[in-house]
C-alpha atoms as a PDB file:
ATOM      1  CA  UNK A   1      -8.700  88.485-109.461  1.00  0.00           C
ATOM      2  CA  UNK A   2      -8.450  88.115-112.977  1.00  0.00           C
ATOM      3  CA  UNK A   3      -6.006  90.762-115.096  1.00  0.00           C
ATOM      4  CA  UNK A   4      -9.170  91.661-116.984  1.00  0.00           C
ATOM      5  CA  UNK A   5     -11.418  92.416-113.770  1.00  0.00           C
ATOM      6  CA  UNK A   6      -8.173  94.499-112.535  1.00  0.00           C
ATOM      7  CA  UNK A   7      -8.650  96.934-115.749  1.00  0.00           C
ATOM      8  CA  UNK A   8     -12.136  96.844-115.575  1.00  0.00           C
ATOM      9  CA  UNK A   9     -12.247  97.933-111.840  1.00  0.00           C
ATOM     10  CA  UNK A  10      -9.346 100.533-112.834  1.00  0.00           C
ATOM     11  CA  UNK A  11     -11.047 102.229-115.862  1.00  0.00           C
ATOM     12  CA  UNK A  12     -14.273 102.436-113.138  1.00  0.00           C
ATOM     13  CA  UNK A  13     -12.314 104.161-110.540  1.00  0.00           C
ATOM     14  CA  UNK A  14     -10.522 106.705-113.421  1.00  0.00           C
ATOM     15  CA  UNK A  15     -14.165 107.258-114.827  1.00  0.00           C
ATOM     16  CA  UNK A  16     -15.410 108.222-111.034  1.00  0.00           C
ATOM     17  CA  UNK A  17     -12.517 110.675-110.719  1.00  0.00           C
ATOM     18  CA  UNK A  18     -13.385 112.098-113.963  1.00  0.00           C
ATOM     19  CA  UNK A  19     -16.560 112.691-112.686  1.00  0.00           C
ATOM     20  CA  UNK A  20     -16.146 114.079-109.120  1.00  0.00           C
ATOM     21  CA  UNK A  21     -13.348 116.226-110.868  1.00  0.00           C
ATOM     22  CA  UNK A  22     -16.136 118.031-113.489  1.00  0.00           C
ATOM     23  CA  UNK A  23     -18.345 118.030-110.398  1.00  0.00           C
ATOM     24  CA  UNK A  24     -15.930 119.739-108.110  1.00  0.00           C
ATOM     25  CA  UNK A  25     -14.864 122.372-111.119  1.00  0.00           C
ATOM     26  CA  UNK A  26     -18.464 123.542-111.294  1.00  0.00           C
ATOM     27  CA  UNK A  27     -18.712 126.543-109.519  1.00  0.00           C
ATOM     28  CA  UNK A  28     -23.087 127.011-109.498  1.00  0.00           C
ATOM     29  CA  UNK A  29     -23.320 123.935-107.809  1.00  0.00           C
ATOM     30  CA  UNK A  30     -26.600 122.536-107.231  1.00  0.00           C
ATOM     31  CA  UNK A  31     -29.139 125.053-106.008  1.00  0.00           C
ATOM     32  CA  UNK A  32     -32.214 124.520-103.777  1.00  0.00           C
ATOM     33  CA  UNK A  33     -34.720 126.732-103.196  1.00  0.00           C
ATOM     34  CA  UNK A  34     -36.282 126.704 -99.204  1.00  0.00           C
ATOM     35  CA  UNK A  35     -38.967 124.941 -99.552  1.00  0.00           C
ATOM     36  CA  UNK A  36     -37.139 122.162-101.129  1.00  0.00           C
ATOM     37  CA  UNK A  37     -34.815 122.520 -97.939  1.00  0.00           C
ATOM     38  CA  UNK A  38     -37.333 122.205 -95.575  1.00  0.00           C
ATOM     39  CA  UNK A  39     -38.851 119.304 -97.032  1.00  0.00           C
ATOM     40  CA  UNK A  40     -36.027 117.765 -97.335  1.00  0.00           C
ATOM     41  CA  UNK A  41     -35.071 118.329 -93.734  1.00  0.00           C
ATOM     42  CA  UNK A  42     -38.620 117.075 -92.477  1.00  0.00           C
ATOM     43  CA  UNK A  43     -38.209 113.902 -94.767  1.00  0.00           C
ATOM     44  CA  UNK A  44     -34.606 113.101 -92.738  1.00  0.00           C
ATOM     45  CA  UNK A  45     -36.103 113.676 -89.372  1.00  0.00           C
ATOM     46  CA  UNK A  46     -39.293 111.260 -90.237  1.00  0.00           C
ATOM     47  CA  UNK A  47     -36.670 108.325 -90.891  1.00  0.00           C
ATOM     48  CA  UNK A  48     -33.164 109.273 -88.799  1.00  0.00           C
ATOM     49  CA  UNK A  49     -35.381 111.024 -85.386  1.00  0.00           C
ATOM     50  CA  UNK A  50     -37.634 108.392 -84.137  1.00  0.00           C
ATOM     51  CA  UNK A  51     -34.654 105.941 -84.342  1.00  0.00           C
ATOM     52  CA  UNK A  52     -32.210 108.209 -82.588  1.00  0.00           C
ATOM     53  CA  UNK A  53     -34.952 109.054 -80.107  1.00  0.00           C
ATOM     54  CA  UNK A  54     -36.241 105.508 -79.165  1.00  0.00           C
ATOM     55  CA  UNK A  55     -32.688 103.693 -78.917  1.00  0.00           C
ATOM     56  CA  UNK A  56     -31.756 106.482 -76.587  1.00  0.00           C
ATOM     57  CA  UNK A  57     -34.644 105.999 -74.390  1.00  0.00           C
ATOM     58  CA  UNK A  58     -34.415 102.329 -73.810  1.00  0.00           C
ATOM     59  CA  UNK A  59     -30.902 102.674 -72.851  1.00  0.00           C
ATOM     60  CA  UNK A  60     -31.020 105.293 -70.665  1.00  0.00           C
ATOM     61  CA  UNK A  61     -34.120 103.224 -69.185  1.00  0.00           C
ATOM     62  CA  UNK A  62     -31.427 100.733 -68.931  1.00  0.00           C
ATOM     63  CA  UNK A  63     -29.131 102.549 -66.701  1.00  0.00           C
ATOM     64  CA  UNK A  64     -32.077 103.577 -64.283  1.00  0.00           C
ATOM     65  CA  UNK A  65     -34.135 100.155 -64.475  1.00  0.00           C
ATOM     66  CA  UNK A  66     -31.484  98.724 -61.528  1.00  0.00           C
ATOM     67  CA  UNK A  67     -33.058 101.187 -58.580  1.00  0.00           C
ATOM     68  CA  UNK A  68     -36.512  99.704 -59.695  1.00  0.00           C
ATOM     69  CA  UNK A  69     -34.857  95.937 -59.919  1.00  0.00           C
ATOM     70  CA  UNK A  70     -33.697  96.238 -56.612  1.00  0.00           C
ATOM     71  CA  UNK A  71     -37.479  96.943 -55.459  1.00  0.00           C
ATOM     72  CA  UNK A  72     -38.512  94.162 -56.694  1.00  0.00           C
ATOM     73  CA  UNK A  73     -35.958  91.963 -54.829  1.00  0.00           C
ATOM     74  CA  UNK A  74     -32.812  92.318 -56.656  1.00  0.00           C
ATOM     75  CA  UNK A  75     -30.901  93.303 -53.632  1.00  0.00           C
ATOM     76  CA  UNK A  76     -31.912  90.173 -52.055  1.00  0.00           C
ATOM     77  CA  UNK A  77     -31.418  87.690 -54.790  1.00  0.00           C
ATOM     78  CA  UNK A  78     -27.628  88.675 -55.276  1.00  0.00           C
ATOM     79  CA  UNK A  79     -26.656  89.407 -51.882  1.00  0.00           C
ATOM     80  CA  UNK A  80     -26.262  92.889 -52.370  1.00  0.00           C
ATOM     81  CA  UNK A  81     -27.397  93.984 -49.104  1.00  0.00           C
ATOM     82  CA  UNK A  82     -24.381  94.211 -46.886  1.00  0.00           C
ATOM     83  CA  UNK A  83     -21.488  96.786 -47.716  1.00  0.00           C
ATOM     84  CA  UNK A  84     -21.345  99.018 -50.523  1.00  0.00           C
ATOM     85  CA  UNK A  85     -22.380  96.100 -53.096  1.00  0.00           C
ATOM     86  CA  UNK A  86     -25.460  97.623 -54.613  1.00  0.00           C
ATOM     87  CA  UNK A  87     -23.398 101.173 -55.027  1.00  0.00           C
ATOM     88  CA  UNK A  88     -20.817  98.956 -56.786  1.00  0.00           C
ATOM     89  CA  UNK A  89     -23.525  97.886 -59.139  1.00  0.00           C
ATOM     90  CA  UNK A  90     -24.782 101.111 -60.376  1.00  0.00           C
ATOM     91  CA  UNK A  91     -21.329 102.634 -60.430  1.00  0.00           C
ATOM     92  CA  UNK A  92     -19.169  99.527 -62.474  1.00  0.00           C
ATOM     93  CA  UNK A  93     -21.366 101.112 -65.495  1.00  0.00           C
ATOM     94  CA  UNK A  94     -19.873 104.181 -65.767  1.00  0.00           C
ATOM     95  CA  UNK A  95     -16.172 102.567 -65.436  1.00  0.00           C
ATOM     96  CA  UNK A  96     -17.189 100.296 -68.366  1.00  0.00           C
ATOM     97  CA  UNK A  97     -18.467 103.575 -69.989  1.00  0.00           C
ATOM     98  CA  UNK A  98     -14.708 105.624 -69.449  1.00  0.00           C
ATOM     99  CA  UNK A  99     -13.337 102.493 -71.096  1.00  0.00           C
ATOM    100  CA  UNK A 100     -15.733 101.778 -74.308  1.00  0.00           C
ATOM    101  CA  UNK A 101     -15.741 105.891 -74.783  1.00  0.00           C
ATOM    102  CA  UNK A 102     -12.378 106.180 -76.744  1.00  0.00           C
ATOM    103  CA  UNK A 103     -12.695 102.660 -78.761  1.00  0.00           C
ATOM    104  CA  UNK A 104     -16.105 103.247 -79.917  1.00  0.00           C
ATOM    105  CA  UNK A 105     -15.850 106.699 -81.487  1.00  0.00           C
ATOM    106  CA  UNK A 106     -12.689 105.233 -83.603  1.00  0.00           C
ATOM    107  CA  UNK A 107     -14.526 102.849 -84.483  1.00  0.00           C
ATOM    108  CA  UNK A 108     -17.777 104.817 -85.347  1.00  0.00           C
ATOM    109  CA  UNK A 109     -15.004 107.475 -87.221  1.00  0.00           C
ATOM    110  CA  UNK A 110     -13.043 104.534 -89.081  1.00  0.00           C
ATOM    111  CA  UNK A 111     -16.521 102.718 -90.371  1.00  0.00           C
ATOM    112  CA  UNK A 112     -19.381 103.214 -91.137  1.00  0.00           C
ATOM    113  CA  UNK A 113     -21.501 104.626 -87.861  1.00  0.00           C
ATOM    114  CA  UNK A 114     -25.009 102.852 -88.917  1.00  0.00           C
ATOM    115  CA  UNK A 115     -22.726  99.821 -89.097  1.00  0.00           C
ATOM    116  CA  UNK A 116     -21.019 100.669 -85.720  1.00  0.00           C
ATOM    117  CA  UNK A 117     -23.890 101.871 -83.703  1.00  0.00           C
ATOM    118  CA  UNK A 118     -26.113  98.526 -85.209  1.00  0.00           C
ATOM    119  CA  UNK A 119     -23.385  96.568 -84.068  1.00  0.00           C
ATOM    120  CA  UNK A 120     -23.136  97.998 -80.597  1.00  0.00           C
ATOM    121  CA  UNK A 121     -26.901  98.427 -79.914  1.00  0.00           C
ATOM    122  CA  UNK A 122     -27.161  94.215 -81.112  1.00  0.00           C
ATOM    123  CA  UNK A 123     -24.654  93.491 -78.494  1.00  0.00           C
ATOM    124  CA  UNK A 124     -26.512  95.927 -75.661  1.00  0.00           C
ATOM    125  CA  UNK A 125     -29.390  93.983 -76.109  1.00  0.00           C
ATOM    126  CA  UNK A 126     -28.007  90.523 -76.335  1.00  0.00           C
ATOM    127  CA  UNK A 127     -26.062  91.581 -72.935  1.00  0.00           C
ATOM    128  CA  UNK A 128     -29.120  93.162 -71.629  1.00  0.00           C
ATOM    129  CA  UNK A 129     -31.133  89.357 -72.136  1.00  0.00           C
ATOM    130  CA  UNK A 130     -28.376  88.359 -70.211  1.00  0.00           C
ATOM    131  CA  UNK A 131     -28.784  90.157 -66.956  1.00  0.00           C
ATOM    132  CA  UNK A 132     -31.289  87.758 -65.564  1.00  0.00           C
ATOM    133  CA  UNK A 133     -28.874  85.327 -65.995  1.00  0.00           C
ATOM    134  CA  UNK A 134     -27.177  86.719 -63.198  1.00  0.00           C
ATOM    135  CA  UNK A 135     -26.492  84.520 -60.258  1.00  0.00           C
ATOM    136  CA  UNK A 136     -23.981  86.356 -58.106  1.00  0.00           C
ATOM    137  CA  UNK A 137     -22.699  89.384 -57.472  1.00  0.00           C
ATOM    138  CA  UNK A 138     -19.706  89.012 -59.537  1.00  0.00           C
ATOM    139  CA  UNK A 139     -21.961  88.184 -62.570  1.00  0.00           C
ATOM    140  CA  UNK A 140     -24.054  91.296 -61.854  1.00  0.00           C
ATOM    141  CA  UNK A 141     -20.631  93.558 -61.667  1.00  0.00           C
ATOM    142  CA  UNK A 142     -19.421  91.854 -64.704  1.00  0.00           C
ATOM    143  CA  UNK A 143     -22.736  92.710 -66.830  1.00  0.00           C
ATOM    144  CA  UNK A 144     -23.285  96.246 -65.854  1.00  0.00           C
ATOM    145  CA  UNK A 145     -19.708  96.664 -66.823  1.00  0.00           C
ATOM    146  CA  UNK A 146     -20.275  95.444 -70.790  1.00  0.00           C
ATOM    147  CA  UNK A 147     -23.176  96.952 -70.522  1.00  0.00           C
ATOM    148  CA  UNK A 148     -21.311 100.340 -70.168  1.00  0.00           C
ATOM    149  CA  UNK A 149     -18.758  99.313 -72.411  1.00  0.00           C
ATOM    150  CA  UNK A 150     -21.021  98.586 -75.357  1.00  0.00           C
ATOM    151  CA  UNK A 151     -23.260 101.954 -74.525  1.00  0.00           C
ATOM    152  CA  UNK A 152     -20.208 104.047 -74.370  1.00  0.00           C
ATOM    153  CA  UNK A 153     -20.377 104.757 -78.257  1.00  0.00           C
ATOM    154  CA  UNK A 154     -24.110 105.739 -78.699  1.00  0.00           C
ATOM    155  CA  UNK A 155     -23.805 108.885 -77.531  1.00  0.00           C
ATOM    156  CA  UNK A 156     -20.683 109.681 -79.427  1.00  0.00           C
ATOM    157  CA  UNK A 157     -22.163 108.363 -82.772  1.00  0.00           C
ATOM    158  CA  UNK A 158     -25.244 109.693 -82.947  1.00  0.00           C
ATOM    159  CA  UNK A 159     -23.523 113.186 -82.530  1.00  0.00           C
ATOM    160  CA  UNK A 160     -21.424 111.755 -85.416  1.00  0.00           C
ATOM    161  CA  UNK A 161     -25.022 110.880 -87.178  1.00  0.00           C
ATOM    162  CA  UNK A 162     -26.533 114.461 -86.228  1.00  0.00           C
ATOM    163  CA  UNK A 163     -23.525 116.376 -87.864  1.00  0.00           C
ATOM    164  CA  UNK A 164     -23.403 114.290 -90.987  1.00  0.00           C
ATOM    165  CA  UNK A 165     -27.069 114.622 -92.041  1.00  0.00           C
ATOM    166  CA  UNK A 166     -27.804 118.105 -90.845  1.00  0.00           C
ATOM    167  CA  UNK A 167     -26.422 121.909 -91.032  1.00  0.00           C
ATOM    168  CA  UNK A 168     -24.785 123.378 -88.204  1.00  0.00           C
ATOM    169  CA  UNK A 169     -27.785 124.934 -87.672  1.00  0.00           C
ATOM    170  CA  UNK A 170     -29.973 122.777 -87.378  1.00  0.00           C
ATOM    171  CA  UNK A 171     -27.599 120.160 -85.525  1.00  0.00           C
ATOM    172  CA  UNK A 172     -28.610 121.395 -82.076  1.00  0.00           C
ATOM    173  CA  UNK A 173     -31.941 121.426 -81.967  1.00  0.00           C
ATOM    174  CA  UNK A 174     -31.948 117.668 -83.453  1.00  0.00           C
ATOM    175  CA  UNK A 175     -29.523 116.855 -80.657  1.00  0.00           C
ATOM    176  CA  UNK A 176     -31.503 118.150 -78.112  1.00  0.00           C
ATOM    177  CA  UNK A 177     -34.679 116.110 -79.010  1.00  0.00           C
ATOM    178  CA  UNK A 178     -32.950 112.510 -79.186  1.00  0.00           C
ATOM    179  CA  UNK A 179     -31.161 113.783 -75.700  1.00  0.00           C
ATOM    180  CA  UNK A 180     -34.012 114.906 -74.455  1.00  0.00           C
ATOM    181  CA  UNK A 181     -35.457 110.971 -74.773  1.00  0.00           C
ATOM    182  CA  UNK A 182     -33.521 110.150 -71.583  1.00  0.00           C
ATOM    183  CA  UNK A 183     -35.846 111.837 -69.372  1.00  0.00           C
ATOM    184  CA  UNK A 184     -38.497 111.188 -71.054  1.00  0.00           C
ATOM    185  CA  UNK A 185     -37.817 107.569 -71.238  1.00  0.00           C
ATOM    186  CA  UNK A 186     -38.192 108.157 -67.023  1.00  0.00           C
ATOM    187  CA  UNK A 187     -41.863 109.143 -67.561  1.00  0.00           C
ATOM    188  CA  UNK A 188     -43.403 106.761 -68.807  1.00  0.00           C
ATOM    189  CA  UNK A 189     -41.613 103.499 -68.206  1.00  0.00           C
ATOM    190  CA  UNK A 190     -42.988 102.895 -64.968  1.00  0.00           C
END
């Protein structure tokens, strides 16, 4: 950088502070009236719900879609009929998900969480295109375990999400709707 881009950039920062400091002494703050609120509020859930809602459908889909693979001959294909093998499969996911759980929500806290959870919910579906790829039992074990890993931090983020765009008020209701996707995700994928 060049001396004269360093001053520039500073005198920017010092006129931002300057700013946020005669914002922050201003004790009215900006008023809204309810109306305004409650447009506002229906405006945020046009654009942030139907995302929330959808990408948690499809992946809980995704942890339930093995039971109706293994109808259609999945059990056979990877030799998952003797022992405990197909338990193994639908239970590597959640030890993927223990391990992802922690990482992703420092992640999600340190950046940005649209950045984190676009990141995440790129590699679930690359992983996901990847299942059929799957040749062996090791190579099943070994993708329902990323799989977990990667879906560990949707949950945890899109709390994150809820909380920064709404009120505490109107947090759990919005919660309960894009939770309430994984069931319904159950009636009508068949």
């Amino acid at each position: 950088m060049s001396p004269r881009t360093s001053n520039d950039h500073q005198n920017e920062v010092k006129e931002k502070e300057s700013a946020l400091e005669e914002v922050a002494s201003n004790h009215e703050g900006i008023v809204i009236d309810d109306a305004t609120q409650k447009r506002i509020v229906r405006k945020i859930d046009w654009y942030l719900m139907p995302v929330l809602c959808f990408t948690y459908a499809i992946q809980y889909y995704d942890k339930a879609v093995i039971s109706q693979a293994a109808i259609f001959g999945l059990r056979d294909d990877l030799d998952l009929q003797s022992g405990l093998r197909y338990s193994w499969v639908g239970l590597v996911f959640y030890f993927g998900h223990m391990v992802g759980m922690y990482p992703c929500s420092i992640l999600a806290q340190r950046f940005r969480p649209k950045r984190v959870c676009s990141i995440l919910t790129i590699v679930w579906g690359i992983i996901v295109l990847l299942t059929p790829t799957c040749k062996s039992f090791a190579g099943i074990l070994a993708n329902r375990f990323f799989l977990g890993l990667v879906e560990s931090g949707v949950s945890p983020i899109f709390m994150l999400v809820v909380g920064l765009w709404y009120t505490q008020k109107e947090q759990s209701f919005r919660s309960a709707i894009w939770y309430s996707c994984s069931g319904g995700s159950m009636l009508i994928s068949p």
